[in-house]
Protein backbone atom coordinates (compact mmCIF):
# COMPACT_ATOMS: atom_id res chain seq x y z
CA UNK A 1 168.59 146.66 189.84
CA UNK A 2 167.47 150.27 189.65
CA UNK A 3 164.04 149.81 186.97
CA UNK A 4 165.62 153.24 184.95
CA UNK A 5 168.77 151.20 184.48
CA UNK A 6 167.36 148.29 182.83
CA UNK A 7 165.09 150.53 181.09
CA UNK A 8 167.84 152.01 179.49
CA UNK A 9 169.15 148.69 178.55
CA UNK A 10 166.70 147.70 176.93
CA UNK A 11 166.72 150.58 174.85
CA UNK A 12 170.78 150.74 173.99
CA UNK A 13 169.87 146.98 172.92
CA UNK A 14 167.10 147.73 170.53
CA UNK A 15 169.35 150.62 169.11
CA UNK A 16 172.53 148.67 168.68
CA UNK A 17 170.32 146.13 167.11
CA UNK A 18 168.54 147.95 165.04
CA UNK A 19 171.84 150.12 163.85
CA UNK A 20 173.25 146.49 163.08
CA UNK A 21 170.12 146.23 160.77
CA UNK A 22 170.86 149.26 159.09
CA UNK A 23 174.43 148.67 158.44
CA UNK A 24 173.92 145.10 157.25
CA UNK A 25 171.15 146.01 154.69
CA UNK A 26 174.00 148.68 153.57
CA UNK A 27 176.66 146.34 152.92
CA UNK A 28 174.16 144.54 150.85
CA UNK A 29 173.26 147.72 148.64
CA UNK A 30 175.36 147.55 145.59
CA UNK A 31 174.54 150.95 144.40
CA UNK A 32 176.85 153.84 143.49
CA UNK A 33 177.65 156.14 146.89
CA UNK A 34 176.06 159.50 146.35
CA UNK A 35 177.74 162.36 145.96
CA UNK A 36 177.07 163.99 149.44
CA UNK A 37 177.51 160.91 150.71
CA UNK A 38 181.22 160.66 150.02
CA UNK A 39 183.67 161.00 152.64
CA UNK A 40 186.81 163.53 152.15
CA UNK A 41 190.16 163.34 152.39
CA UNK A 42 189.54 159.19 153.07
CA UNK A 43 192.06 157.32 155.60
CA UNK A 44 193.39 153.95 154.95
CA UNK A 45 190.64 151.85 155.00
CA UNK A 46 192.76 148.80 156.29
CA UNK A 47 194.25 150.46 159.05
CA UNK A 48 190.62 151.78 160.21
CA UNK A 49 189.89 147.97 159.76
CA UNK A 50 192.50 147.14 162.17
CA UNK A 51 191.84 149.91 164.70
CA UNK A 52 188.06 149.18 165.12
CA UNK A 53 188.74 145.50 165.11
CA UNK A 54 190.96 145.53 167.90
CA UNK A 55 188.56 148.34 169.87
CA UNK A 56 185.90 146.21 169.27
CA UNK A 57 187.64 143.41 170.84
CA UNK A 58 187.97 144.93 174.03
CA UNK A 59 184.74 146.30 173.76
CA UNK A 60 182.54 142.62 173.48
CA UNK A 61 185.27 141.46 176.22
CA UNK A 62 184.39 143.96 178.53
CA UNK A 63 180.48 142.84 178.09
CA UNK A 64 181.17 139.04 178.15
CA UNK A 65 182.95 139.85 181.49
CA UNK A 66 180.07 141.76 183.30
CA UNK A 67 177.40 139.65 181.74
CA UNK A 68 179.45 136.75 183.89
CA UNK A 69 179.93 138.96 186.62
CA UNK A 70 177.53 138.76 189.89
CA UNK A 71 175.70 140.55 190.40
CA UNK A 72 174.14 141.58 187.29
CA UNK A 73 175.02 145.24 186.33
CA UNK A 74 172.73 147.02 183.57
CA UNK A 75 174.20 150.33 183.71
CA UNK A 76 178.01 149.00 183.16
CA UNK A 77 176.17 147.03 180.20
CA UNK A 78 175.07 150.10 178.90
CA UNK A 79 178.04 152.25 178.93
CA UNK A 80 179.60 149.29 177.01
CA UNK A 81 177.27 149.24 174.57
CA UNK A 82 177.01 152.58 173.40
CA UNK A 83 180.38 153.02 173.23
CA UNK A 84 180.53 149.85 170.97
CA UNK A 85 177.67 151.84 168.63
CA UNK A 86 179.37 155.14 168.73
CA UNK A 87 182.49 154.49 167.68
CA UNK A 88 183.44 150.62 166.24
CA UNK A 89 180.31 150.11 164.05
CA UNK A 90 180.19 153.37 162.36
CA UNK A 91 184.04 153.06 161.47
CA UNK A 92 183.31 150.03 160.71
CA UNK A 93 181.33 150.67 157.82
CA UNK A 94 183.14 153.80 156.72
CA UNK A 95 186.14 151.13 155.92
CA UNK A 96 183.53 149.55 153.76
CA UNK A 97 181.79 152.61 152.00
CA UNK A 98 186.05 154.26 151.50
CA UNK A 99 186.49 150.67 150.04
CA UNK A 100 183.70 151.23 147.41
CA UNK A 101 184.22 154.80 147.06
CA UNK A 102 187.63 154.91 145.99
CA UNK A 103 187.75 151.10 144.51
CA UNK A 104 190.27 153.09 142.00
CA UNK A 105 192.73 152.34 144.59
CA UNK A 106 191.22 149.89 146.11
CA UNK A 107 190.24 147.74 144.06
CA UNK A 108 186.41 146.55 144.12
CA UNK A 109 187.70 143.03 144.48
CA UNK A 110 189.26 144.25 148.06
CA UNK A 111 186.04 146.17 148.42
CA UNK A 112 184.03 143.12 148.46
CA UNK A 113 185.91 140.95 150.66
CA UNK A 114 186.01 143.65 153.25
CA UNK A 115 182.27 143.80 152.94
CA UNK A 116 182.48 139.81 153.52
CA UNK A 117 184.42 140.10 156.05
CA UNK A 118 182.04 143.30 158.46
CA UNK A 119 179.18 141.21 157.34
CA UNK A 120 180.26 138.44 159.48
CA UNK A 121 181.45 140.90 162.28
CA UNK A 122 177.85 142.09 162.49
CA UNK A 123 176.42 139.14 162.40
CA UNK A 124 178.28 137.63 165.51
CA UNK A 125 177.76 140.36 167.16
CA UNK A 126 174.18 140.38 166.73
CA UNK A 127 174.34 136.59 168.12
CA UNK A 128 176.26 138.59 171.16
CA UNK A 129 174.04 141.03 171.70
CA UNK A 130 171.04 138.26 172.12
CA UNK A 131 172.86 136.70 174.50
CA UNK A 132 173.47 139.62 176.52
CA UNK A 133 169.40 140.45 176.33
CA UNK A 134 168.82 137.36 177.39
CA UNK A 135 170.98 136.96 180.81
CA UNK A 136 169.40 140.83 181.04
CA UNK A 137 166.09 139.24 180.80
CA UNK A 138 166.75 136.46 183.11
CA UNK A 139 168.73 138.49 185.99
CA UNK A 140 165.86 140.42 185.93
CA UNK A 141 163.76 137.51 186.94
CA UNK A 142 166.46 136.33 189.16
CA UNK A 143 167.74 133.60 187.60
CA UNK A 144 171.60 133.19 186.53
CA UNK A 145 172.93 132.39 183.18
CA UNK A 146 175.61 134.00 180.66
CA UNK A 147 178.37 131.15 179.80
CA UNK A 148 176.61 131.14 176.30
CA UNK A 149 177.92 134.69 175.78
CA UNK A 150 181.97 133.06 176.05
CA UNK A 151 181.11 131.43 173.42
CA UNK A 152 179.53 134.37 171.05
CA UNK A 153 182.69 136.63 172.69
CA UNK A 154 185.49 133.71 171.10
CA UNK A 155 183.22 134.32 167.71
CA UNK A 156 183.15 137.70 167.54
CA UNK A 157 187.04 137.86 168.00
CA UNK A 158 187.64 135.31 165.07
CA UNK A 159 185.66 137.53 162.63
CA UNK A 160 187.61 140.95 163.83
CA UNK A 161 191.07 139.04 163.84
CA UNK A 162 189.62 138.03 159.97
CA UNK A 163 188.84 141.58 159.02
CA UNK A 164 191.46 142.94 160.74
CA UNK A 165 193.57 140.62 158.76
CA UNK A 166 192.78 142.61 155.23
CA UNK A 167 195.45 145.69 156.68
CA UNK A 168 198.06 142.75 157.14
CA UNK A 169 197.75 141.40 153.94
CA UNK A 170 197.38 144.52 152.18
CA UNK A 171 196.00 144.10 148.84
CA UNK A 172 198.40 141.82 147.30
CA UNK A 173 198.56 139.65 150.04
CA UNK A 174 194.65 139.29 149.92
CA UNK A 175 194.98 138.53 146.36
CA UNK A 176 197.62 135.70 146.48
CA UNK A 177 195.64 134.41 149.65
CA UNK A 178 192.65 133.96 147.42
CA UNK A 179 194.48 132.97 144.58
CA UNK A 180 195.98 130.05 146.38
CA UNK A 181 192.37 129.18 147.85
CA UNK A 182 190.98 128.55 144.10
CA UNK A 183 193.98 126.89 143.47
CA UNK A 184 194.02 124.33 146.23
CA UNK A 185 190.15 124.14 144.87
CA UNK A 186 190.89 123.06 141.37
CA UNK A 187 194.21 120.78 142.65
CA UNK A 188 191.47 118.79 144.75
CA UNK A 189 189.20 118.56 142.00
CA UNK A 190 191.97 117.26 139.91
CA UNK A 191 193.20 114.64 142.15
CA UNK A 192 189.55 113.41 142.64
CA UNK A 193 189.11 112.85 139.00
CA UNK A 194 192.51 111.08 138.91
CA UNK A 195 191.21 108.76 142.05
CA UNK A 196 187.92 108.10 139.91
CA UNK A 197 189.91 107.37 136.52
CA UNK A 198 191.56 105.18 137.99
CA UNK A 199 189.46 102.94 139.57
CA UNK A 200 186.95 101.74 142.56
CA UNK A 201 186.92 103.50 145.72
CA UNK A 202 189.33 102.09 147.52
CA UNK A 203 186.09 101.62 150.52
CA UNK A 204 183.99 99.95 148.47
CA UNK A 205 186.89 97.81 146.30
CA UNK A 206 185.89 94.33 145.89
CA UNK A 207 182.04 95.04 147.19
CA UNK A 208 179.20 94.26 145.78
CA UNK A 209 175.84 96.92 146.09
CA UNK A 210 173.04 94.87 147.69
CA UNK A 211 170.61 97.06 145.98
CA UNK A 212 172.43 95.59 142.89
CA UNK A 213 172.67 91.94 143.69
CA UNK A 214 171.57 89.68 140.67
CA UNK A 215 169.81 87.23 142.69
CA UNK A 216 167.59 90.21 143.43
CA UNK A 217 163.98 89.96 142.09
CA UNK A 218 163.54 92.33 139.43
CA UNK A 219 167.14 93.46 138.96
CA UNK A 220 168.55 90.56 136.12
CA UNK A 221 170.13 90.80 132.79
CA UNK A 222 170.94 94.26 130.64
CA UNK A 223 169.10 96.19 133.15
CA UNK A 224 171.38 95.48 136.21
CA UNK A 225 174.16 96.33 133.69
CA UNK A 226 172.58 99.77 133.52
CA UNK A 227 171.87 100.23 137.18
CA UNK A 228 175.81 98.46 137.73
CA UNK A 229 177.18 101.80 135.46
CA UNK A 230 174.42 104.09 137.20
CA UNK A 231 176.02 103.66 140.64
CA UNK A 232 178.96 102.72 139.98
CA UNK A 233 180.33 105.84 138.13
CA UNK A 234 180.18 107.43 141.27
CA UNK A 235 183.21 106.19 142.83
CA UNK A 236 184.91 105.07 139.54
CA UNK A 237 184.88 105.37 135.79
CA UNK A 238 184.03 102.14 134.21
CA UNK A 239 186.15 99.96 132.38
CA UNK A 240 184.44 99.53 129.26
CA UNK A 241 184.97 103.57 127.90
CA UNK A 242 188.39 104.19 126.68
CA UNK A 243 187.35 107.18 124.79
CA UNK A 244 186.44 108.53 128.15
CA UNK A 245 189.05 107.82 129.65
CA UNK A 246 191.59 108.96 127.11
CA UNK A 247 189.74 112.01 127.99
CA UNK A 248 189.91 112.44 131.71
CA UNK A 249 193.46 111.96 131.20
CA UNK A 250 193.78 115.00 128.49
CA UNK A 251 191.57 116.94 131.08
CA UNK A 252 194.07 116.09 133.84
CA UNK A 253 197.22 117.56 131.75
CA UNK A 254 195.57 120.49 131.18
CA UNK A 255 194.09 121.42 134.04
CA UNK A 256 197.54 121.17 135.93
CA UNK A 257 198.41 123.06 133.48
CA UNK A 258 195.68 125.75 134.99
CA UNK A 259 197.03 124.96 138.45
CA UNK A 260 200.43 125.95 137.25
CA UNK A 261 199.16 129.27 135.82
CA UNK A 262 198.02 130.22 138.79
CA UNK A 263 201.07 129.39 140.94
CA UNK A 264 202.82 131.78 138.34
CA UNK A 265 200.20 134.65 138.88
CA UNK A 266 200.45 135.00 142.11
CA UNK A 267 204.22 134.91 141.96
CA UNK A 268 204.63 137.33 139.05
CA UNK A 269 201.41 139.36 139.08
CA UNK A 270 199.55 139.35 142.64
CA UNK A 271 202.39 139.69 145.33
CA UNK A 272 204.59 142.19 142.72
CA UNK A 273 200.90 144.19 142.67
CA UNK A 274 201.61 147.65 142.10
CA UNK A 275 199.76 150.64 141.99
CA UNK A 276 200.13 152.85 138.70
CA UNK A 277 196.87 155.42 137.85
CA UNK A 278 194.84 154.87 134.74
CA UNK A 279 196.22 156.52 131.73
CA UNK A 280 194.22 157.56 128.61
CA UNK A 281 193.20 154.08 126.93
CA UNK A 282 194.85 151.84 129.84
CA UNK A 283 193.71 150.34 133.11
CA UNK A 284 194.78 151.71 136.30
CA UNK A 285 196.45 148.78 138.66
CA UNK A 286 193.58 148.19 140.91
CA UNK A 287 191.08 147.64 137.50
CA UNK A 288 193.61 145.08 136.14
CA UNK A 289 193.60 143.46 139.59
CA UNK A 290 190.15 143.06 139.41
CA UNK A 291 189.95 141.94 135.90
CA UNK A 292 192.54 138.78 136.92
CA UNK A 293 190.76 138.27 140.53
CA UNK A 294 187.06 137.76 138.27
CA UNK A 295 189.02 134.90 136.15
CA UNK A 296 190.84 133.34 138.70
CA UNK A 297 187.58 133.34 140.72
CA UNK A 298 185.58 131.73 138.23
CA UNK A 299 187.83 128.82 137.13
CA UNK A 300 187.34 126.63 140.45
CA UNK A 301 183.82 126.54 139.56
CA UNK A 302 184.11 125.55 135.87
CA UNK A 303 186.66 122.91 136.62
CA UNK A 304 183.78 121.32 138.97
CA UNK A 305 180.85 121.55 136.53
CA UNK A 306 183.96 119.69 134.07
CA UNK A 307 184.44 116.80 136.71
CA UNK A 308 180.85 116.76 137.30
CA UNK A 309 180.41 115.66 133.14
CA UNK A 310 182.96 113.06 133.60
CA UNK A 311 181.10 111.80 136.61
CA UNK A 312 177.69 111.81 134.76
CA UNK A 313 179.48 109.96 132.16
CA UNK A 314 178.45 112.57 129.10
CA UNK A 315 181.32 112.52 126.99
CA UNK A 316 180.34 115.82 124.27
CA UNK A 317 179.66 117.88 127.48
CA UNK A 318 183.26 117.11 129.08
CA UNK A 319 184.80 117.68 125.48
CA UNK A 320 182.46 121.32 125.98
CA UNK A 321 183.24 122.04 129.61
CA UNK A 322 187.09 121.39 128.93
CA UNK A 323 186.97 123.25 125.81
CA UNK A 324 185.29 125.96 128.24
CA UNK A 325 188.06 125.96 130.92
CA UNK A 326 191.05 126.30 128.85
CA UNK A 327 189.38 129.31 126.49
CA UNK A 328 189.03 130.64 130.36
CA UNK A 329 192.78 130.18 131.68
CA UNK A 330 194.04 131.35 128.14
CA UNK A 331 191.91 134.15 128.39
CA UNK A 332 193.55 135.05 132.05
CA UNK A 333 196.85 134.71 130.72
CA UNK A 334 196.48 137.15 128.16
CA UNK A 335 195.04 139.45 130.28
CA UNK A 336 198.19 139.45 132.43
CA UNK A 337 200.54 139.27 129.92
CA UNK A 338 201.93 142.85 130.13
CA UNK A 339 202.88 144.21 133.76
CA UNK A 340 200.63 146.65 135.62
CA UNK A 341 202.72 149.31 133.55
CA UNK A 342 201.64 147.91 130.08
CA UNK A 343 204.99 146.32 129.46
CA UNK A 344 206.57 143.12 128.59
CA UNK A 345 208.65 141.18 131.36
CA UNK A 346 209.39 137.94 132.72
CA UNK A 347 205.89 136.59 133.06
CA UNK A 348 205.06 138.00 129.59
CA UNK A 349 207.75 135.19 128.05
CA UNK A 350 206.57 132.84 130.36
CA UNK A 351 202.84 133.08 129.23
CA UNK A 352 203.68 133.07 125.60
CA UNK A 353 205.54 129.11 126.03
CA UNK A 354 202.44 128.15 128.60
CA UNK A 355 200.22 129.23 126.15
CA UNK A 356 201.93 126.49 123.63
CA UNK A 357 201.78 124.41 126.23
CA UNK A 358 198.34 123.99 127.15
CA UNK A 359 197.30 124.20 123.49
């Protein structure tokens, strides 16, 4: 190997690197885009998405390939390389920054997931690029190596494939993609309350704790009954608290209740998304989208600080957290009651009876 082709290795390495550093402190920077710092007449952000994606693709293929190949070429590498930081990282991030820049149409709930989603691009490609410096390092020693950098290729291809991914869903199809996610979170919440209502874990039915064995030395009398509810409530809510458990079971009704709402967003208001301009005194669309998205988004995580009460055994703070979750889901209904043109339709009937319903 020629010593000015590895030289200039090393330095397309260091730059790609350090250009990966500089666009993944960006995507972190939450700050308005500055004027001069917009970008005119914008393309489809999801289509650039797409285009890099599958560039890029070829690109990290072409370098696992000659980091396998014998012998070790640095000047193929190279050419690879800045290619890679000419043309699929900078478009790249201009999805991300016409994203933020024109979240009017965009939506910034779309903006960041496609931040997410070239955060994690970068970041395996970073992994990549380390394992291409290293087989450099090591063919320049004379040793062999590279199968490491299959690996980091297969990686790097799941995270385009997953940004690439936002121009087939579009923005709808993002939105009822994540909307089922927090759904299936709050329907497995749900049943796990149900399985701890309802009694022992079935793998530890019938056992006894050793730790909690009354023959024990120091564990005897009202205190074992203490430690018996301490470690017990963790697989199953004990017998002797029908008030609780009167509770769970109100909890359970109205949190598939929740689940329901959001099968009937997603139907009615996420996949029939459609894009109308904001008007004096009204959303546009994409800020409505957003608005829903927040709520749906935060639910999942209330409903698991509600188990978590009933699992702790604190009555007044389930009453609180349930209280909590259905002021919440209410509070999402009504904000898509009327359609993304401000008027009344099938959902907006629908929402008026599930509003009855969940009390």
């Amino acid at each position: 190997m020629a010593p000015t082709d590895v030289k200039a290795l090393d330095e397309i390495l260091a730059s790609t690197s350090a250009l990966l550093s500089q666009f993944l402190a960006s995507l972190s920077d939450s700050s308005p885009i500055p004027s001069d710092k917009r970008i005119a007449d914008p393309p489809n952000p999801l289509q650039v998405f797409a285009d890099a994606s599958k560039l890029l693709k070829a690109h990290v293929t072409k370098l696992s390939l000659l980091v396998l190949n014998k012998p070790f070429t640095p000047s193929a590498v190279t050419r690879v390389l800045r290619d890679l930081s000419t043309t699929c990282l900078p478009a790249l991030i201009s999805g991300v920054q016409i994203c933020q820049q024109e979240k009017a149409v965009w939506s910034a709930f779309l903006g960041r997931e496609a931040a997410v989603r070239t955060r994690r691009v970068f970041k395996e490609l970073e992994t990549l690029l380390g394992e291409v410096k290293s087989v450099a390092q090591g063919a320049a020693a004379g040793s062999s190596g590279g199968r490491d950098s299959l690996s980091a290729t297969g990686v790097v291809w799941e995270s385009c494939d997953a940004l690439a991914e936002l121009n087939a869903l579009g923005l709808a199809g993002l939105a009822v993609q994540k909307a089922e996610q927090w759904r299936e979170t709050i329907r497995d919440a749900i049943e796990e309350l149900q399985e701890w209502a309802e009694g022992e874990d079935l793998e530890t039915e019938g056992k006894t704790d050793e730790l909690l064995d009354s023959d024990d030395e120091g564990v005897e009398g009202d205190d074992n009954d203490s430690l018996n509810d301490l470690f017990n409530a963790a697989n199953s809510m004990p017998a002797d608290r029908p008030e609780l458990k009167e509770l769970v079971e109100q909890a359970v009704e109205k949190l598939k209740k929740v689940e329901i709402l959001y099968k009937a967003l997603a139907k009615r208001r996420l996949k029939a998304y459609k894009a109308v301009k904001s008007q004096e005194g009204k959303r546009s669309s994409a800020e409505l989208l957003d608005e829903i998205a927040d709520s749906l988004s935060t639910l999942p995580d209330m409903v698991d600080d509600l188990a978590s009460t009933f699992y702790d055994l604190e009555e007044e703070q389930a009453k609180k957290a349930l209280s909590e979750c259905v002021t919440k889901a209410r509070e999402t209904a009504e904000l898509a009651r009327l359609d993304y043109e401000g008027k009344e339709d099938e959902f907006s009937t629908w929402s008026k009876k599930w509003m009855e319903a969940i009390g």
